[in-house]
C-alpha atoms as a PDB file:
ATOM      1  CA  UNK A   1      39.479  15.997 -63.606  1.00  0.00           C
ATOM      2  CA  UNK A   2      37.193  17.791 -66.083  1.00  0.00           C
ATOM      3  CA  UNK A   3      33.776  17.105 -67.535  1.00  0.00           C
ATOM      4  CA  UNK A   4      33.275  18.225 -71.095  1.00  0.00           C
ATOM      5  CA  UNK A   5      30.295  18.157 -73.284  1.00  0.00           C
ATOM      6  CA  UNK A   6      30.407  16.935 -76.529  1.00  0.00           C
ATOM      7  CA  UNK A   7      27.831  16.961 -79.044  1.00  0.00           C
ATOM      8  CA  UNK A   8      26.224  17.037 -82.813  1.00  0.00           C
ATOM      9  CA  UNK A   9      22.981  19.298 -82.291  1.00  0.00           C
ATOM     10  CA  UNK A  10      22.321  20.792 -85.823  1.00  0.00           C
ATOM     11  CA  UNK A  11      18.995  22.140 -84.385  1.00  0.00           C
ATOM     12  CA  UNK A  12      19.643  21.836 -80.578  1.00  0.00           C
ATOM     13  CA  UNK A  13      17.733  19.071 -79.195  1.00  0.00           C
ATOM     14  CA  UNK A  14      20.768  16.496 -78.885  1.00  0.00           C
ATOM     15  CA  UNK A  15      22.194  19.507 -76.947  1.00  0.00           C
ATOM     16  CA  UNK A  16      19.271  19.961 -74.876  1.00  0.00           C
ATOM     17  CA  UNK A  17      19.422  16.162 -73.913  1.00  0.00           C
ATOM     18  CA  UNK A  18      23.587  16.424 -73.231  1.00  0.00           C
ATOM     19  CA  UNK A  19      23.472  19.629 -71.200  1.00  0.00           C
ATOM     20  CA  UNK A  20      21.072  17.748 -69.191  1.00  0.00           C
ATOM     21  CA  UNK A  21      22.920  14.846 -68.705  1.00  0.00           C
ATOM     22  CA  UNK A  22      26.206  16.302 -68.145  1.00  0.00           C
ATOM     23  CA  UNK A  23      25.335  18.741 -65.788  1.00  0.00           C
ATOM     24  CA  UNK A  24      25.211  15.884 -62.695  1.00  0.00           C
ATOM     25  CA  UNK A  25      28.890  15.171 -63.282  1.00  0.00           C
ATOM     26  CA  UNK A  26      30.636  18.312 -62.460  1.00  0.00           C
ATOM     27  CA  UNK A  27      30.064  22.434 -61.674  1.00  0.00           C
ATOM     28  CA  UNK A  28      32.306  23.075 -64.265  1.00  0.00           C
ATOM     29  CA  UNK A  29      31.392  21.704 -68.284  1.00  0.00           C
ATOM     30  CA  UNK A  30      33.664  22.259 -71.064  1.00  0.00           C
ATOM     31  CA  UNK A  31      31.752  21.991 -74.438  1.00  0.00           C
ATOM     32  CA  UNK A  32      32.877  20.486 -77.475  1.00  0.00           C
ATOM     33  CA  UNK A  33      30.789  21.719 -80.436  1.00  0.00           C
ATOM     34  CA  UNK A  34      30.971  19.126 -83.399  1.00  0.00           C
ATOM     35  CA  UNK A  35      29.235  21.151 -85.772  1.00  0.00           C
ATOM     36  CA  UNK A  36      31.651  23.033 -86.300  1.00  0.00           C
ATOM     37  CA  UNK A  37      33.252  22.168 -89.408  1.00  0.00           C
ATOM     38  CA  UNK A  38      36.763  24.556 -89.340  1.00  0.00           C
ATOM     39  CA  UNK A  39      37.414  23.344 -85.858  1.00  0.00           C
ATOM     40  CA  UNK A  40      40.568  21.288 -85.611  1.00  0.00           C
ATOM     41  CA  UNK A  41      39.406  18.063 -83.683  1.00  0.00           C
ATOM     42  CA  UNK A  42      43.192  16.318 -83.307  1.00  0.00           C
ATOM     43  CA  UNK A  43      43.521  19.285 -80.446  1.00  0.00           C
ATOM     44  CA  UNK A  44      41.079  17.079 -78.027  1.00  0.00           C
ATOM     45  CA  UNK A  45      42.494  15.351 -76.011  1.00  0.00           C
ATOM     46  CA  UNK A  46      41.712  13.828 -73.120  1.00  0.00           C
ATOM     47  CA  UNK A  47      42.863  11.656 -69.311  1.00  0.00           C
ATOM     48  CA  UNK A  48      41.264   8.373 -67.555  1.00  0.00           C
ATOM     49  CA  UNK A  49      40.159  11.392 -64.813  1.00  0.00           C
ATOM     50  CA  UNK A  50      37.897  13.071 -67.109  1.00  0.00           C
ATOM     51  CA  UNK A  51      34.234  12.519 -67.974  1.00  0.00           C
ATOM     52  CA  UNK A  52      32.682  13.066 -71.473  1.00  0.00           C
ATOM     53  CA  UNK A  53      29.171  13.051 -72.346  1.00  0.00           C
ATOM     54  CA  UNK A  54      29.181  12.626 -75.744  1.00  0.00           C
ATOM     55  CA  UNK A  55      25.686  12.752 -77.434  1.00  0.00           C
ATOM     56  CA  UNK A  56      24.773  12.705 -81.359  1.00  0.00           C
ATOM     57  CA  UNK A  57      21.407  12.283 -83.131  1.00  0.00           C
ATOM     58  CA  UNK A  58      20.819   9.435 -85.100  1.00  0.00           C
ATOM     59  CA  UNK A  59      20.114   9.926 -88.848  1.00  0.00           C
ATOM     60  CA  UNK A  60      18.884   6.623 -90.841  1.00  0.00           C
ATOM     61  CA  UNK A  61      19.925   4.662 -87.895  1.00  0.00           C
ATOM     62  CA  UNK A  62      23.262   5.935 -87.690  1.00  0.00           C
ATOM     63  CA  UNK A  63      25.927   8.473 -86.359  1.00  0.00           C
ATOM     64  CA  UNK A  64      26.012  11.334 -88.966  1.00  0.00           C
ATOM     65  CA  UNK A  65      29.336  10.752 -90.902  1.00  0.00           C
ATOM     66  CA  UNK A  66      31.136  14.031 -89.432  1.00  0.00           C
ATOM     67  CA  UNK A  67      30.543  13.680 -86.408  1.00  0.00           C
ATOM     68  CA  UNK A  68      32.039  10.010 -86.692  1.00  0.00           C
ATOM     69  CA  UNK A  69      35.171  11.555 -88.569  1.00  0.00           C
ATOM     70  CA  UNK A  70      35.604  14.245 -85.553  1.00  0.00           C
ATOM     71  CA  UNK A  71      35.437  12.367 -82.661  1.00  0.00           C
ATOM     72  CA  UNK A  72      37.732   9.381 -84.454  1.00  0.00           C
ATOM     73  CA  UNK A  73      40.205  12.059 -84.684  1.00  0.00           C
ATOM     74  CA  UNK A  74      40.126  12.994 -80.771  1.00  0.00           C
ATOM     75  CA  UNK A  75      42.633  11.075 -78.363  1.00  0.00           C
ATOM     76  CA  UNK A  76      40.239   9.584 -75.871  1.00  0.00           C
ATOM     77  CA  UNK A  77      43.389   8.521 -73.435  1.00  0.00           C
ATOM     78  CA  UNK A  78      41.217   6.511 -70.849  1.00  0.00           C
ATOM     79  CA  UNK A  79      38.238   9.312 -70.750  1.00  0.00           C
ATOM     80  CA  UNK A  80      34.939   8.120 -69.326  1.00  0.00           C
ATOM     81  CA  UNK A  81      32.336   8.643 -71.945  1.00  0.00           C
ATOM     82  CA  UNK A  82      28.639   8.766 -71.837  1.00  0.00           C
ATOM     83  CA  UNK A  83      26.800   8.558 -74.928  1.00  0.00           C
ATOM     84  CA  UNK A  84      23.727   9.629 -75.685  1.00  0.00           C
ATOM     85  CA  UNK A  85      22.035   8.956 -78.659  1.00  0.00           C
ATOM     86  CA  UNK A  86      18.553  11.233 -79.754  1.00  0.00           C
ATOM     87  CA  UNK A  87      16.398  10.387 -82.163  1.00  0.00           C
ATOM     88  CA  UNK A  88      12.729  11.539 -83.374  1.00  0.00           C
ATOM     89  CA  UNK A  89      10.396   8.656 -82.121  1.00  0.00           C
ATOM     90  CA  UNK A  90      11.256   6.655 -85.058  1.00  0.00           C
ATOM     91  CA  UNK A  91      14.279   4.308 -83.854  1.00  0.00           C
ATOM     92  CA  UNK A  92      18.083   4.577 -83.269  1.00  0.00           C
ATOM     93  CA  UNK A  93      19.057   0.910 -85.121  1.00  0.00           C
ATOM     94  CA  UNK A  94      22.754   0.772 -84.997  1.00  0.00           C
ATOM     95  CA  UNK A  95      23.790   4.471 -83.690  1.00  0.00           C
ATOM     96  CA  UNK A  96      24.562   3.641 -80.122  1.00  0.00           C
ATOM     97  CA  UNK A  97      26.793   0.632 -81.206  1.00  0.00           C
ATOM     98  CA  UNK A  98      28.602   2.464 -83.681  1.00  0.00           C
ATOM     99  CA  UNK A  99      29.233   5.820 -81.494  1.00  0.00           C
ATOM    100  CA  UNK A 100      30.551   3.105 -78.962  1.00  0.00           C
ATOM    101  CA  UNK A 101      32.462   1.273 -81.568  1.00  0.00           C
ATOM    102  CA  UNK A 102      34.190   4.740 -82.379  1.00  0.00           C
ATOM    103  CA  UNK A 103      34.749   6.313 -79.032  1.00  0.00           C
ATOM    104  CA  UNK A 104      36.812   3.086 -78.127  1.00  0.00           C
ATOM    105  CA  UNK A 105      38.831   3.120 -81.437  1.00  0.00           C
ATOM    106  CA  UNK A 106      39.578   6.571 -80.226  1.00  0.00           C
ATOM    107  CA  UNK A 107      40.552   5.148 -76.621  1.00  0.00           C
ATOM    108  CA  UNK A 108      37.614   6.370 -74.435  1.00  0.00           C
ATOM    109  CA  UNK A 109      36.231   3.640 -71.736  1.00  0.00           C
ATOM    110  CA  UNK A 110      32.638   3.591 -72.656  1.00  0.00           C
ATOM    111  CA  UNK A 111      30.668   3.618 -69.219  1.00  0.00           C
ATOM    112  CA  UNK A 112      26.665   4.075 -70.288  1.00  0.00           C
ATOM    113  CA  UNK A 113      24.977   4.894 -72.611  1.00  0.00           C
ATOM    114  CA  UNK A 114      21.554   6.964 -72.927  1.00  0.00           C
ATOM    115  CA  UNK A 115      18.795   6.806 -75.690  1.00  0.00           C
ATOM    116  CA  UNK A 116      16.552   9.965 -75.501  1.00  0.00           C
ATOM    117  CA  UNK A 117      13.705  10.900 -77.588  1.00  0.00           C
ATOM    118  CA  UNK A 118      13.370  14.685 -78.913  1.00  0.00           C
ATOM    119  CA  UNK A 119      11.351  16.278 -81.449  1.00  0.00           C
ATOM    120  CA  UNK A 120      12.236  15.179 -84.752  1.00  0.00           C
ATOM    121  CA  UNK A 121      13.815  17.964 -86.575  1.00  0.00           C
ATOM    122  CA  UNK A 122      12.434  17.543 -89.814  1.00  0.00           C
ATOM    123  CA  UNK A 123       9.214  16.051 -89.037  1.00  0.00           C
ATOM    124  CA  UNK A 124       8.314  18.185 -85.859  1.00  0.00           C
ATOM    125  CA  UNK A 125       4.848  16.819 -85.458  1.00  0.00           C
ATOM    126  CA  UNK A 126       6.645  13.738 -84.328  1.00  0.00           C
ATOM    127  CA  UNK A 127       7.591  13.791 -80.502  1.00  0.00           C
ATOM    128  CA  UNK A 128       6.967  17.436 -80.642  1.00  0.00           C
ATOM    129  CA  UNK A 129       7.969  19.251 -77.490  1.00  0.00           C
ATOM    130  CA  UNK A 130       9.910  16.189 -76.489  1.00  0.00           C
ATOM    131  CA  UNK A 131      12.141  16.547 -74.358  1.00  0.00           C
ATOM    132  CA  UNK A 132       9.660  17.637 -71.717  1.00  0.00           C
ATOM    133  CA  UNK A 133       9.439  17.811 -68.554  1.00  0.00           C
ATOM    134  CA  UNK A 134       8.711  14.537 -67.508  1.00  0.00           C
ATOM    135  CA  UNK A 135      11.955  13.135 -70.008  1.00  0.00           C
ATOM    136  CA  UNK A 136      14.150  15.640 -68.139  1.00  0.00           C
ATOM    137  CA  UNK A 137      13.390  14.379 -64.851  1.00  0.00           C
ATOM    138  CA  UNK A 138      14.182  10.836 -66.092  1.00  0.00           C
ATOM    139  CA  UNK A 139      17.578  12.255 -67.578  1.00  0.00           C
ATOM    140  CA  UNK A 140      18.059  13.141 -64.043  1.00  0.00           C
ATOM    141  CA  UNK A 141      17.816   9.706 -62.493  1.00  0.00           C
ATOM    142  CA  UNK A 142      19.308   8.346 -65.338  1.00  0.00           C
ATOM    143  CA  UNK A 143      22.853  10.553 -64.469  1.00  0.00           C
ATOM    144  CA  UNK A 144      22.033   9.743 -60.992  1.00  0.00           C
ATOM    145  CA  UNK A 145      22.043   5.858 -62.193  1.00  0.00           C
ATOM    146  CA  UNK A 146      25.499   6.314 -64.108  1.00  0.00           C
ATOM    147  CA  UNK A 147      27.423   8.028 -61.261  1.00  0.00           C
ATOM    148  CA  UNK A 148      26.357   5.096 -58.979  1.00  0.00           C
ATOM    149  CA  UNK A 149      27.843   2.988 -61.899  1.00  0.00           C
ATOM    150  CA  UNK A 150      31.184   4.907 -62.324  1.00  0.00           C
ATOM    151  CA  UNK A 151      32.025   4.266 -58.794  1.00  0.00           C
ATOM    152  CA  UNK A 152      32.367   0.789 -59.073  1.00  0.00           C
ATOM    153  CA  UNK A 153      35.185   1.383 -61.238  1.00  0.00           C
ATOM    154  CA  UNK A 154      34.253  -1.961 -63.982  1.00  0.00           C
ATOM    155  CA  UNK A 155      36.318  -2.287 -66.614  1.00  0.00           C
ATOM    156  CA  UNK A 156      34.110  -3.537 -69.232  1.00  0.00           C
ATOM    157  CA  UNK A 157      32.598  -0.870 -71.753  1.00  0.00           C
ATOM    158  CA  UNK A 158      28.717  -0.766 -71.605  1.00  0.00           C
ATOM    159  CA  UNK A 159      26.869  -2.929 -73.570  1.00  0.00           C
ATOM    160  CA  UNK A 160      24.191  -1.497 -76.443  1.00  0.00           C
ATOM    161  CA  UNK A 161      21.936  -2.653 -78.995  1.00  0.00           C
ATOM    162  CA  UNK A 162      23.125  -2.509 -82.326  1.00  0.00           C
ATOM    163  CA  UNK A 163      24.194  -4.766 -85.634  1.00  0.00           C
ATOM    164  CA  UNK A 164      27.827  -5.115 -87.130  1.00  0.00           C
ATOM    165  CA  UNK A 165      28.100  -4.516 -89.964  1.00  0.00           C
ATOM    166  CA  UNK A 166      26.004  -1.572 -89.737  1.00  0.00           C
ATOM    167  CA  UNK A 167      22.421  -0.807 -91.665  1.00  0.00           C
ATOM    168  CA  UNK A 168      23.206   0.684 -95.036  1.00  0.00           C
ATOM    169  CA  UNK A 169      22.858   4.565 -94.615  1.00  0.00           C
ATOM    170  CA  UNK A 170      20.200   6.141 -97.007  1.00  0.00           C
ATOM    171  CA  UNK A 171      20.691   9.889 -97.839  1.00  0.00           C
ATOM    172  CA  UNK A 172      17.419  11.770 -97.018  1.00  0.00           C
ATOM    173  CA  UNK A 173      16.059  13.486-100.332  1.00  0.00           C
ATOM    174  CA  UNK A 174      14.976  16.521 -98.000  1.00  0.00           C
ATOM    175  CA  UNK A 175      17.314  18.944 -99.176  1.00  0.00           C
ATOM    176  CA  UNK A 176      16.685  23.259 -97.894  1.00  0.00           C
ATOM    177  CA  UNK A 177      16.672  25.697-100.457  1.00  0.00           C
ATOM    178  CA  UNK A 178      16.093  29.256-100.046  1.00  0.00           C
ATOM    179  CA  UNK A 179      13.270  31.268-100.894  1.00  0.00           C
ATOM    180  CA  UNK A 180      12.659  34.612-102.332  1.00  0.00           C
ATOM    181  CA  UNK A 181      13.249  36.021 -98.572  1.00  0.00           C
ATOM    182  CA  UNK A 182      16.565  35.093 -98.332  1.00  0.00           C
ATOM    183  CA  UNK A 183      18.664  38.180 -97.572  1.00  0.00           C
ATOM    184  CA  UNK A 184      22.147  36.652 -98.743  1.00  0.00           C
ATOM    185  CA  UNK A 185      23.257  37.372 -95.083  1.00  0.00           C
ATOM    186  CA  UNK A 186      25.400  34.149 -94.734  1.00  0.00           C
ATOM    187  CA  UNK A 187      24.387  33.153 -91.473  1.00  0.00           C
ATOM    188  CA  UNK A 188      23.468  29.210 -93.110  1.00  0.00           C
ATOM    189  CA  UNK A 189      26.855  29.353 -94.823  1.00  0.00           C
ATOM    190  CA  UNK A 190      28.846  29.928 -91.823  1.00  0.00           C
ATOM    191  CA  UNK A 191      27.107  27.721 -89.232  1.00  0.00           C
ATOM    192  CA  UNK A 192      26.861  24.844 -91.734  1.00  0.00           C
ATOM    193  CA  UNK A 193      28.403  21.569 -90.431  1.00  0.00           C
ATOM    194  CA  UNK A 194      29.928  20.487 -93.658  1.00  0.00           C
ATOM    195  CA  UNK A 195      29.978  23.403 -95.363  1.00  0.00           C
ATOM    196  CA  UNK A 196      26.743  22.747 -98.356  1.00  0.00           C
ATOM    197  CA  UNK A 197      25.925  26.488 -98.525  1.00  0.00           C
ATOM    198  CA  UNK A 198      28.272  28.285-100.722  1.00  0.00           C
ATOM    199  CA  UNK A 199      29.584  31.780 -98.538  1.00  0.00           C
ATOM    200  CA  UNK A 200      29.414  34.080-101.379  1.00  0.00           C
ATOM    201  CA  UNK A 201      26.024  32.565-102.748  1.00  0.00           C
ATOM    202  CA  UNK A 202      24.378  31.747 -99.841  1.00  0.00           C
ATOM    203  CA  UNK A 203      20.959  31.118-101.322  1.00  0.00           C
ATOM    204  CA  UNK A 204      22.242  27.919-102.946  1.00  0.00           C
ATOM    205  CA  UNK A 205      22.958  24.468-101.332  1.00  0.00           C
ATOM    206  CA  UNK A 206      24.873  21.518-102.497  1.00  0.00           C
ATOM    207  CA  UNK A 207      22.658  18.871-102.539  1.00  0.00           C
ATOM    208  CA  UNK A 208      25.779  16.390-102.552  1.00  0.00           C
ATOM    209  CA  UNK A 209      27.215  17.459 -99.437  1.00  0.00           C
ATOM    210  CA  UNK A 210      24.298  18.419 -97.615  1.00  0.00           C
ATOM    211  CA  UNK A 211      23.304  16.000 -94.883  1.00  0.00           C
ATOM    212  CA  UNK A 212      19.971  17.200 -94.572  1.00  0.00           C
ATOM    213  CA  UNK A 213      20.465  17.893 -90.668  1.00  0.00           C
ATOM    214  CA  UNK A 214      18.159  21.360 -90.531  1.00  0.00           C
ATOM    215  CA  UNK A 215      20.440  23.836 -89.253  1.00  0.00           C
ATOM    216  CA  UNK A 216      19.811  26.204 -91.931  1.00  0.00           C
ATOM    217  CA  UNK A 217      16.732  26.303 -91.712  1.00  0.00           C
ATOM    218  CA  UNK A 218      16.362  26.225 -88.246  1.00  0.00           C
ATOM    219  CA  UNK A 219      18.809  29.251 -87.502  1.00  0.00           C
ATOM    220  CA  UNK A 220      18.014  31.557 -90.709  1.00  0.00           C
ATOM    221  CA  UNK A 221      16.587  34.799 -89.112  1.00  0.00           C
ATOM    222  CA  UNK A 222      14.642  35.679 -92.189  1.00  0.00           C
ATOM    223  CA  UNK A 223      13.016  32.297 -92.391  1.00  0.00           C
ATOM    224  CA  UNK A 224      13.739  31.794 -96.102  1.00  0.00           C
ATOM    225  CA  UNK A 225      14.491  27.964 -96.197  1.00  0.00           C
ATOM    226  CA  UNK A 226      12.575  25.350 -96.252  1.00  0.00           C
ATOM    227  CA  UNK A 227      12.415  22.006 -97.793  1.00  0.00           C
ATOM    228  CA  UNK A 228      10.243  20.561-100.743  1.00  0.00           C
ATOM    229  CA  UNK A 229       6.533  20.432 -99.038  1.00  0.00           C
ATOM    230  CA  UNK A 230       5.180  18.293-101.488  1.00  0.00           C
ATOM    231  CA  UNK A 231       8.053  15.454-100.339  1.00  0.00           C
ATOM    232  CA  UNK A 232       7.618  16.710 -96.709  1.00  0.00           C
ATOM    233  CA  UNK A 233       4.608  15.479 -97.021  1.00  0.00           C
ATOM    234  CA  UNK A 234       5.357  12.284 -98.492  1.00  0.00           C
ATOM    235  CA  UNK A 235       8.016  11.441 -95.458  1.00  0.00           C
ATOM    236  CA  UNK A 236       5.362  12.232 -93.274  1.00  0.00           C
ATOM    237  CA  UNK A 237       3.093   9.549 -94.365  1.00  0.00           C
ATOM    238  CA  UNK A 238       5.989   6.971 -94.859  1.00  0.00           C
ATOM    239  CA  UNK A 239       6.937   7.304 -90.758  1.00  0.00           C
ATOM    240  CA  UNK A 240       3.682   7.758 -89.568  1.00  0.00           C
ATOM    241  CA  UNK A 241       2.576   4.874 -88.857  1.00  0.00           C
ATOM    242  CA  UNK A 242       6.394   4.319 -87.086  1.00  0.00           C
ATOM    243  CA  UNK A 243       6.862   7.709 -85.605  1.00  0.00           C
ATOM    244  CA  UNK A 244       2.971   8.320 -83.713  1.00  0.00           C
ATOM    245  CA  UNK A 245       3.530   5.773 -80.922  1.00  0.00           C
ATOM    246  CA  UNK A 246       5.897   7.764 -78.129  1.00  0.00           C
ATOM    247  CA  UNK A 247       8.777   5.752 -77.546  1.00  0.00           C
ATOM    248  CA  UNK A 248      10.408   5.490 -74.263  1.00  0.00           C
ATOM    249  CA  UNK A 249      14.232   6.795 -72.948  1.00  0.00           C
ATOM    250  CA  UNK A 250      16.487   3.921 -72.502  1.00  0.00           C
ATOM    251  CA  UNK A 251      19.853   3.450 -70.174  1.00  0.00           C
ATOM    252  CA  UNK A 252      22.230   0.886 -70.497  1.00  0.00           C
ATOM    253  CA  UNK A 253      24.786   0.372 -67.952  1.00  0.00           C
END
């Protein structure tokens, strides 16, 4: 049996959330990074005796369209999966029905399911700090919850919210661009999940491929990118009234 770990964390907080999780089903976790876009994804494969926590952000309401592509291409075999879907205190709409809807397409037995709250990566004034300590503790009991669950052995996958077909995905017009401080070092290039950032001209982004998911400018060690302030601002007072309220961690077994 093995226990692998299998996420979409442009900036780290879905990770945070699936290390969590996963680390109540086994001393051993293999992980499964699906930001990586020049990793071949057809090598996964996977047995009814292993466990996969399988966690993604939700962006517009949905699963971001790589990671969708990269886990259809995985051979789920029977695999237990756990899904966990994070989001930034807005809502998560259809992401938890369509990760399930593609995990079983890809033959994984959908078990539970998890929606967590962390600090929107854009917007960080919403659910900032989140997860804390109190959310980890309910992770806890949560995995606690879902192990209780797998022993009964059901053969149903879990039921989550969600509408078919799913809410038209809107592109976020939040594109990073890089600053006079950029250094041309090519860390954004490399660690880009679908490859917007040009290797050899790093300081540019292609605003038709980017998705907008922060890893640039979370990871660039001369802090040179950034997005437009001026519509920053503007998002800001669009979600506010949507985003202030904390929202609560859901499980669905």
């Amino acid at each position: 049996m093995g226990t692998y770990m299998i996420s979409f964390s442009p900036t780290g907080g879905t990770k945070k959330v699936a290390g969590w999780l996963v680390k109540n089903f086994g001393p051993e976790v293999r992980e499964i990074d699906l930001t990586d876009a020049a990793a071949d994804y057809t090598r996964f494969s996977f047995s009814s005796n292993d466990i996969c926590v399988v966690a993604v952000p939700s962006f517009g309401g949905r699963v971001p369209g790589p990671a969708v592509s990269r886990l259809a291409s995985m051979t789920g075999d029977g695999a237990r999966a756990v899904l966990a879907v994070v989001y930034g205190n807005r809502a998560y709409e259809d992401t938890l029905l369509e990760l399930k809807d593609t995990l079983v397409s890809a033959g994984f037995h959908c078990v539970a399911a998890v929606a967590a709250v962390a600090e929107h990566s854009i917007m960080h004034q919403f659910a900032s700090g989140r997860p804390d300590q109190k959310d980890m503790e309910e992770l806890d009991q949560f995995a606690r919850q879902i192990k209780e669950a797998m022993e009964k052995e059901t053969s149903d996958h879990v039921c989550v919210p969600g509408n078919a077909p799913y809410r038209e995905y809107h592109t976020i017009p939040l594109t990073p661009k890089a600053g006079k401080g950029c250094t041309g070092c090519g860390l954004c290039a490399g660690k880009c999940p679908v490859g917007a950032i040009p290797a050899d001209n790093p300081a540019r982004t292609d605003s038709t491929v980017c998705i907008s998911c922060m890893r640039c400018v979370s990871i660039c060690p001369a802090q040179a990118r950034a997005v437009n302030k001026l519509l920053l601002a503007g998002a800001v007072q669009k979600l506010k009234k949507a985003c202030t309220e904390p929202k609560k961690n859901e499980l669905f077994l």
